[in-house]
N, C-alpha and C. Protein backbone atom coordinates (compact mmCIF):
# COMPACT_ATOMS: atom_id res chain seq x y z
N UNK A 1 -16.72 6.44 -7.78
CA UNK A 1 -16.02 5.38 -7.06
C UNK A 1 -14.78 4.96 -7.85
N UNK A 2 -13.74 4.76 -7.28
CA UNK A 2 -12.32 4.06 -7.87
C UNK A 2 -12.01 2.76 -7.38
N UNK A 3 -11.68 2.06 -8.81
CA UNK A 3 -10.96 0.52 -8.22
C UNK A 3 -9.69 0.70 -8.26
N UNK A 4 -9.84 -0.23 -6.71
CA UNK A 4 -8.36 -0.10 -6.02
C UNK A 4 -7.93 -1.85 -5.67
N UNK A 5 -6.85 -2.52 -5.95
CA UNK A 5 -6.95 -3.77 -5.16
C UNK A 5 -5.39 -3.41 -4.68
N UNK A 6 -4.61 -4.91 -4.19
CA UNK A 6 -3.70 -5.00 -3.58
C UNK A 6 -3.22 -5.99 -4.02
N UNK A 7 -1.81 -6.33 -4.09
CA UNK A 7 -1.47 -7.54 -4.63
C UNK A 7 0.23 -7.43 -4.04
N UNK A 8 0.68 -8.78 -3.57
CA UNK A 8 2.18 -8.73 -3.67
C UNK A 8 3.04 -8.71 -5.14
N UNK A 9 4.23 -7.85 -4.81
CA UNK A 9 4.88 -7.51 -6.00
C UNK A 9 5.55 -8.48 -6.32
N UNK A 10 5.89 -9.22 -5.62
CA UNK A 10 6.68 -10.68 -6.10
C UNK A 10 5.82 -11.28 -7.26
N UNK A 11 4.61 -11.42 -7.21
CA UNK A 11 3.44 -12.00 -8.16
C UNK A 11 3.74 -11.25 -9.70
N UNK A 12 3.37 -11.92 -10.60
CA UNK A 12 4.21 -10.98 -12.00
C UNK A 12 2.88 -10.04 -12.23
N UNK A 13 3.17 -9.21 -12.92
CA UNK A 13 1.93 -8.11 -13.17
C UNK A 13 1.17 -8.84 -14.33
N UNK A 14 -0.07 -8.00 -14.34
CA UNK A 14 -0.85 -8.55 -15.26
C UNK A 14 -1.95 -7.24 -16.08
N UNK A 15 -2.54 -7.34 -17.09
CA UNK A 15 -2.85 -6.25 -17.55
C UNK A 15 -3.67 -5.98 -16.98
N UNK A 16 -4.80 -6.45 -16.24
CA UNK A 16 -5.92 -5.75 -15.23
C UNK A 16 -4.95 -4.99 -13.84
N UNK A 17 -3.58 -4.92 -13.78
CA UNK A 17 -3.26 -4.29 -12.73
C UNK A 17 -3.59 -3.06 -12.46
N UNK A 18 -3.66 -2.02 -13.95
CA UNK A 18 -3.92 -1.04 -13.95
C UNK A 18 -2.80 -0.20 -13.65
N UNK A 19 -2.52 1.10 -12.69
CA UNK A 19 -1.30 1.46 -12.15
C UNK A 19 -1.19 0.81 -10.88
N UNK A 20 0.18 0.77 -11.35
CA UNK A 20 0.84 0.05 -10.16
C UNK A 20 1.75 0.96 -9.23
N UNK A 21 1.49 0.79 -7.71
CA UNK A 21 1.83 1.50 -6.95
C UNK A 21 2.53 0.55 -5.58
N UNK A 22 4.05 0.83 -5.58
CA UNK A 22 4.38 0.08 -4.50
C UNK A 22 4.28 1.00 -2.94
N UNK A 23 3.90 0.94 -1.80
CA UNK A 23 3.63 1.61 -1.38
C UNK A 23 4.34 1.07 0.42
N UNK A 24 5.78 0.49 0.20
CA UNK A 24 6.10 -0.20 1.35
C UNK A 24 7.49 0.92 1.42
N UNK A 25 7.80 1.29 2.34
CA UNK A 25 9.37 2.37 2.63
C UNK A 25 10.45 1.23 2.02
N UNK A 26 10.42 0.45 2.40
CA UNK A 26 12.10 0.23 1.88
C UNK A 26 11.78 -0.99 0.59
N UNK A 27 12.44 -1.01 -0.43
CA UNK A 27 12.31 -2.08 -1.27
C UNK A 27 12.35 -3.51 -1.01
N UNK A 28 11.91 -4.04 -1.69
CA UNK A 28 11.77 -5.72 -1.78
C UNK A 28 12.97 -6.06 -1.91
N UNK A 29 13.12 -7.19 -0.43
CA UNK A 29 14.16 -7.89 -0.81
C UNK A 29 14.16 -9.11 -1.63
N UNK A 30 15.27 -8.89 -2.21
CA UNK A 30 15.55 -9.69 -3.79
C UNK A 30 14.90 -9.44 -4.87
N UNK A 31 14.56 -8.38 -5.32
CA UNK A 31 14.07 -7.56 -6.99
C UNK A 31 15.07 -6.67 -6.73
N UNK A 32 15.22 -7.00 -8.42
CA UNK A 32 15.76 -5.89 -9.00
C UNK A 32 14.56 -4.67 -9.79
N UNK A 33 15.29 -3.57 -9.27
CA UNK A 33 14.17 -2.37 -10.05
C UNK A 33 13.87 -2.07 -11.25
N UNK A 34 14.81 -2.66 -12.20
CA UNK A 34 14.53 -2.83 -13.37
C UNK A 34 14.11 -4.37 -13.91
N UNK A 35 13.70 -5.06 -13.03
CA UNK A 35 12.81 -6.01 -13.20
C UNK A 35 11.28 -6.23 -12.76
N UNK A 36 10.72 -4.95 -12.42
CA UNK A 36 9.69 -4.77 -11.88
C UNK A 36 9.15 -3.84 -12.67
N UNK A 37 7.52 -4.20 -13.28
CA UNK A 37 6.73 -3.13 -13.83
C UNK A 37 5.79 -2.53 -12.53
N UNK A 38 6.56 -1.53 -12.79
CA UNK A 38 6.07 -0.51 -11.29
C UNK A 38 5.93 1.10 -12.18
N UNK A 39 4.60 1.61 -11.45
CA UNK A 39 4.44 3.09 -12.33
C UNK A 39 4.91 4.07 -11.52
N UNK A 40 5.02 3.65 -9.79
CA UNK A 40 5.41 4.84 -8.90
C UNK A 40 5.56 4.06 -7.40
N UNK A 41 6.33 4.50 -6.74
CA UNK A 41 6.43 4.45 -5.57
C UNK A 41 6.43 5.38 -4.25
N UNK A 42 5.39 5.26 -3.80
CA UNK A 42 4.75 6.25 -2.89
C UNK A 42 5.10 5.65 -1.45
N UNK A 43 6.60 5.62 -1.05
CA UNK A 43 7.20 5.08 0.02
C UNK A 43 6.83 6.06 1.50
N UNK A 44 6.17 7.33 1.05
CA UNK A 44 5.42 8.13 2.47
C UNK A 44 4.29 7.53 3.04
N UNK A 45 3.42 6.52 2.09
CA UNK A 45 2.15 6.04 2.37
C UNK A 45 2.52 5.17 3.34
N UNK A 46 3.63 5.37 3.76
CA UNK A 46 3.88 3.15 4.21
C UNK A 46 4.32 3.71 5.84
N UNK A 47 3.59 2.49 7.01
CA UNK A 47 3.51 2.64 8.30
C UNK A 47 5.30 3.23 8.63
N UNK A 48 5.23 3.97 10.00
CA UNK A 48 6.06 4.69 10.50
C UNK A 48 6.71 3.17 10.83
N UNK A 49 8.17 3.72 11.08
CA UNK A 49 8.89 2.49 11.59
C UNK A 49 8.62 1.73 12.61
N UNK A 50 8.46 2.62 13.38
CA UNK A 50 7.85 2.69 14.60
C UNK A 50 6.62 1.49 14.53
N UNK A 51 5.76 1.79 13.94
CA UNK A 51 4.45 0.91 14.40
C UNK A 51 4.72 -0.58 13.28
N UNK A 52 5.43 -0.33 11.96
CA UNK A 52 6.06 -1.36 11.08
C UNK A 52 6.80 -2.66 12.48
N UNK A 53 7.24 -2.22 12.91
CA UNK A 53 8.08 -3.00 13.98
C UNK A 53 7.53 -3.40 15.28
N UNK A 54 6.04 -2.21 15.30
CA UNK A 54 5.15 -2.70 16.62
C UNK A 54 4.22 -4.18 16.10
N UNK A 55 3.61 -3.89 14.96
CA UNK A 55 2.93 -4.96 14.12
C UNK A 55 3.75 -6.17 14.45
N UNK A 56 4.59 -6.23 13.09
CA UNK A 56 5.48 -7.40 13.07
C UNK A 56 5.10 -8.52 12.26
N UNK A 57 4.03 -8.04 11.81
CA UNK A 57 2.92 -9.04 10.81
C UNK A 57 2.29 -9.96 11.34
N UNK A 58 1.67 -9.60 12.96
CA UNK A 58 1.32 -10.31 13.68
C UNK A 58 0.02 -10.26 13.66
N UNK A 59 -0.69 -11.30 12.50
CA UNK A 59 -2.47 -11.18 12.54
C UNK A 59 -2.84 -11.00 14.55
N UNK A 60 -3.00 -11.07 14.91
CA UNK A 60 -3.24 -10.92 16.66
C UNK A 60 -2.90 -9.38 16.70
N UNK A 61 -2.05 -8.83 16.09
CA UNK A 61 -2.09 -7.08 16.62
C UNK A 61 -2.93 -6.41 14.89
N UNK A 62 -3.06 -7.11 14.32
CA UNK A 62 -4.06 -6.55 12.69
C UNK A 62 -4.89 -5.27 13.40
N UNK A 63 -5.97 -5.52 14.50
CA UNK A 63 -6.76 -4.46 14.65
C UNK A 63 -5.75 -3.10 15.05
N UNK A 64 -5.35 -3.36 15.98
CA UNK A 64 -4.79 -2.19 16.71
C UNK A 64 -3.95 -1.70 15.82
N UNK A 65 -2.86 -2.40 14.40
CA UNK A 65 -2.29 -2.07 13.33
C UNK A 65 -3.43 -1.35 12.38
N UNK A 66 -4.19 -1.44 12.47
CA UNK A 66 -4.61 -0.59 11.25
C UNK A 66 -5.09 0.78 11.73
N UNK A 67 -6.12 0.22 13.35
CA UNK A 67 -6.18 1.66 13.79
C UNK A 67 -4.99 2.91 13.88
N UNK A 68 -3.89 2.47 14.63
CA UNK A 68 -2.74 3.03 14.43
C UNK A 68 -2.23 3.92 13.48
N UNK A 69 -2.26 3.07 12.06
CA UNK A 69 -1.94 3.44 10.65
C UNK A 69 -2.78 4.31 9.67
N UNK A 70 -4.25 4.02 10.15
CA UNK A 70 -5.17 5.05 9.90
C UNK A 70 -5.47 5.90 10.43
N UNK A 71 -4.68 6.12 11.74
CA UNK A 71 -4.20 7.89 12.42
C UNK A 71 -3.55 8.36 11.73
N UNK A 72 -2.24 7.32 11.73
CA UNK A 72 -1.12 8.23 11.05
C UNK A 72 -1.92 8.63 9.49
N UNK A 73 -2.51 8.16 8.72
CA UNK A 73 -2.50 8.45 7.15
C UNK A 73 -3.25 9.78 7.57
N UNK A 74 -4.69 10.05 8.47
CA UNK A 74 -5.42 11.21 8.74
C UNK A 74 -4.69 11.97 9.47
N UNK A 75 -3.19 12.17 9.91
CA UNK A 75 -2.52 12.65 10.12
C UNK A 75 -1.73 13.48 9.09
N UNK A 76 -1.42 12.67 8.02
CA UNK A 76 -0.22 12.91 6.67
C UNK A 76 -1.24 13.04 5.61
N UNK A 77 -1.96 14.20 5.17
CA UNK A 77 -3.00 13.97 4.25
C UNK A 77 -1.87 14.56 3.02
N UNK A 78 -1.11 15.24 3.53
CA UNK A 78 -0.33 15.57 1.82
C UNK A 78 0.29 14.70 1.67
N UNK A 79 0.87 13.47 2.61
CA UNK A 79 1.42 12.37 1.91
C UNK A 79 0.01 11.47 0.83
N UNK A 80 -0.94 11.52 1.03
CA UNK A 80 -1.97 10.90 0.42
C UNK A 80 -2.26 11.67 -0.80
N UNK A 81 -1.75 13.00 -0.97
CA UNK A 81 -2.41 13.41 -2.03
C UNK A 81 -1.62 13.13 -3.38
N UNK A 82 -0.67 12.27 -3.54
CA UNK A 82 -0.57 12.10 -5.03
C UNK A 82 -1.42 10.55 -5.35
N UNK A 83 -1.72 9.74 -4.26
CA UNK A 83 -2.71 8.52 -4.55
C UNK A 83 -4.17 8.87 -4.82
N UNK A 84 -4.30 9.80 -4.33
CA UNK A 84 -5.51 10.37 -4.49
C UNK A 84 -5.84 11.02 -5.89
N UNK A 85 -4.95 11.76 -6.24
CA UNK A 85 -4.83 12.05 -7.90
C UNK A 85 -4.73 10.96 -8.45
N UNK A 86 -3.98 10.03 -8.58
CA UNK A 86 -3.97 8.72 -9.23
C UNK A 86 -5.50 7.81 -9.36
N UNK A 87 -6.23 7.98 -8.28
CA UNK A 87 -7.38 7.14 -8.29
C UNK A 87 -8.71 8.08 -9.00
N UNK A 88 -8.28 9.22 -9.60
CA UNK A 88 -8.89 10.19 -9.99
C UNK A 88 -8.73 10.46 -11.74
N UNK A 89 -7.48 9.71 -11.69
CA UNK A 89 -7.04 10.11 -13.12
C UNK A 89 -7.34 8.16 -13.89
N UNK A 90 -6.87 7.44 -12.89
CA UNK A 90 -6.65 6.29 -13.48
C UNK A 90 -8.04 4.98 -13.10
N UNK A 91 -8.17 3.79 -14.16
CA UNK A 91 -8.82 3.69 -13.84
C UNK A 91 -9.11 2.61 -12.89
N UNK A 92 -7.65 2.11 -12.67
CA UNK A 92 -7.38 1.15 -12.10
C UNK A 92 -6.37 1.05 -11.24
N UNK A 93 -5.86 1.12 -10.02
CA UNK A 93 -4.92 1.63 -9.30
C UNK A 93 -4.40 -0.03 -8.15
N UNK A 94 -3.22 -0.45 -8.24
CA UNK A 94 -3.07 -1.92 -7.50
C UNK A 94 -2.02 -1.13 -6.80
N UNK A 95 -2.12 -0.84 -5.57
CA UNK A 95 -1.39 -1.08 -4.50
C UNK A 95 -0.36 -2.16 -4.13
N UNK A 96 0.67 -1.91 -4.39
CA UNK A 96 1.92 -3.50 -4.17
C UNK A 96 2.45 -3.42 -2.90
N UNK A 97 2.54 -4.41 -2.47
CA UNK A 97 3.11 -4.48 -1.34
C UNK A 97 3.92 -5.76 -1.18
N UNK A 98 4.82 -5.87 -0.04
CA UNK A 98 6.19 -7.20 -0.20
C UNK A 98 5.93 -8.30 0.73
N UNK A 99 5.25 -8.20 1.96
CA UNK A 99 4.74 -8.93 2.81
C UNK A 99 4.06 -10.22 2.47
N UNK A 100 4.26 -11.11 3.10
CA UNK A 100 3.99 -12.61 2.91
C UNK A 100 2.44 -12.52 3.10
N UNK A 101 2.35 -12.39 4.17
CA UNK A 101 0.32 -12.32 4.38
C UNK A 101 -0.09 -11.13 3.82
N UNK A 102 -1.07 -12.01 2.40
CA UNK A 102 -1.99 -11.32 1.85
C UNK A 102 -3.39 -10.87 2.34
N UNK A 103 -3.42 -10.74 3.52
CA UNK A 103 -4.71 -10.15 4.58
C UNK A 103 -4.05 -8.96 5.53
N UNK A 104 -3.23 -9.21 5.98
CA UNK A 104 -2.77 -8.52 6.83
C UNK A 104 -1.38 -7.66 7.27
N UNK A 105 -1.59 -6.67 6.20
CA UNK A 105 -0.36 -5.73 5.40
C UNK A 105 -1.04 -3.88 5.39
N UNK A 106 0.23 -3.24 5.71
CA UNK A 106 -0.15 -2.24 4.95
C UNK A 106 -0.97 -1.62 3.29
N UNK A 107 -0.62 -2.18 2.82
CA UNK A 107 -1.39 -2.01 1.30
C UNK A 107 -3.18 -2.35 1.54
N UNK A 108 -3.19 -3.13 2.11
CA UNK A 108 -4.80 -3.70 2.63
C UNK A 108 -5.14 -2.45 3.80
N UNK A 109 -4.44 -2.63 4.53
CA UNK A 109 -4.89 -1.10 6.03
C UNK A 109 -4.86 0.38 4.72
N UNK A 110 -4.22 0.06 3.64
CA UNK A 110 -4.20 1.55 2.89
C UNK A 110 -5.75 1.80 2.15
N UNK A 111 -5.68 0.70 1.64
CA UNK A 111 -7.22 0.37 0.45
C UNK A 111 -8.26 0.47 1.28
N UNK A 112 -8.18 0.13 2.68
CA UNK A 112 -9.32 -0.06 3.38
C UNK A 112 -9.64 1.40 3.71
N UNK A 113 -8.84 2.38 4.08
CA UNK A 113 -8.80 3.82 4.84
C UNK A 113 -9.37 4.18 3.40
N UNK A 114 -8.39 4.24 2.35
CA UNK A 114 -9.10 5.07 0.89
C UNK A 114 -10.90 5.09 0.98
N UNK A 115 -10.97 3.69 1.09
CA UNK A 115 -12.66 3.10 0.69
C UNK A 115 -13.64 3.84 1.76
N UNK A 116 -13.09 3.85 2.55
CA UNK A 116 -13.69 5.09 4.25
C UNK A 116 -13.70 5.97 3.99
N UNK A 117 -13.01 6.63 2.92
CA UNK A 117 -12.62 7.79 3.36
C UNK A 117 -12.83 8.24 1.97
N UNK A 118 -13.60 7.89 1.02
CA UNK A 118 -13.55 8.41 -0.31
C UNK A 118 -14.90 9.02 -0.72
């Protein structure tokens, strides 16, 4: 089994983060990249534009957002395979993500598919 959590990147890192993985397509607005302890960014993991914009971060579409997003990932399995090495090698793996709701985000629909699917 691998620990995996989620956390927004705005929040400062901390040494239980473990590796840190931002995992949203386009960067955070307002960081700078050299102000961020980040180990990798795996910007393929992150919802198609398409369904990013169907969501909208609308807890009321959460279900149908994750089902959605967990097609697409069992769709893109070589996009999954360098997180998958990571949760293999490391022993601690935090998923970052930029979104205001800490329930209802890609990084959480990601951790949840891993934990299904591991």
């Amino acid at each position: 089994m691998f620990d995996i959590a989620t956390k927004r990147i705005y929040l400062p890192a901390a040494a239980g983060d473990g590796c840190r993985v931002l995992v949203d397509r386009l960067w955070p607005r307002g960081l700078k990249k050299d102000a961020v302890r980040l180990d990798y960014w795996l910007r393929e993991l992150a919802p198609s534009d398409s369904l990013r914009k169907c969501f909208g971060h609308e807890p009321a579409k959460w279900d149908e957002f994750r089902r959605r997003y967990h097609a697409e990932l069992k769709a893109n399995k070589a996009a999954l395979a360098p997180l998958r090495g990571l949760l293999q090698k490391q022993k601690k793996v935090t998923l970052l993500f930029s979104a205001k709701d800490e329930e209802h985000n890609n990084a959480v629909a990601l951790a949840e598919y891993l934990r299904l699917r591991h």
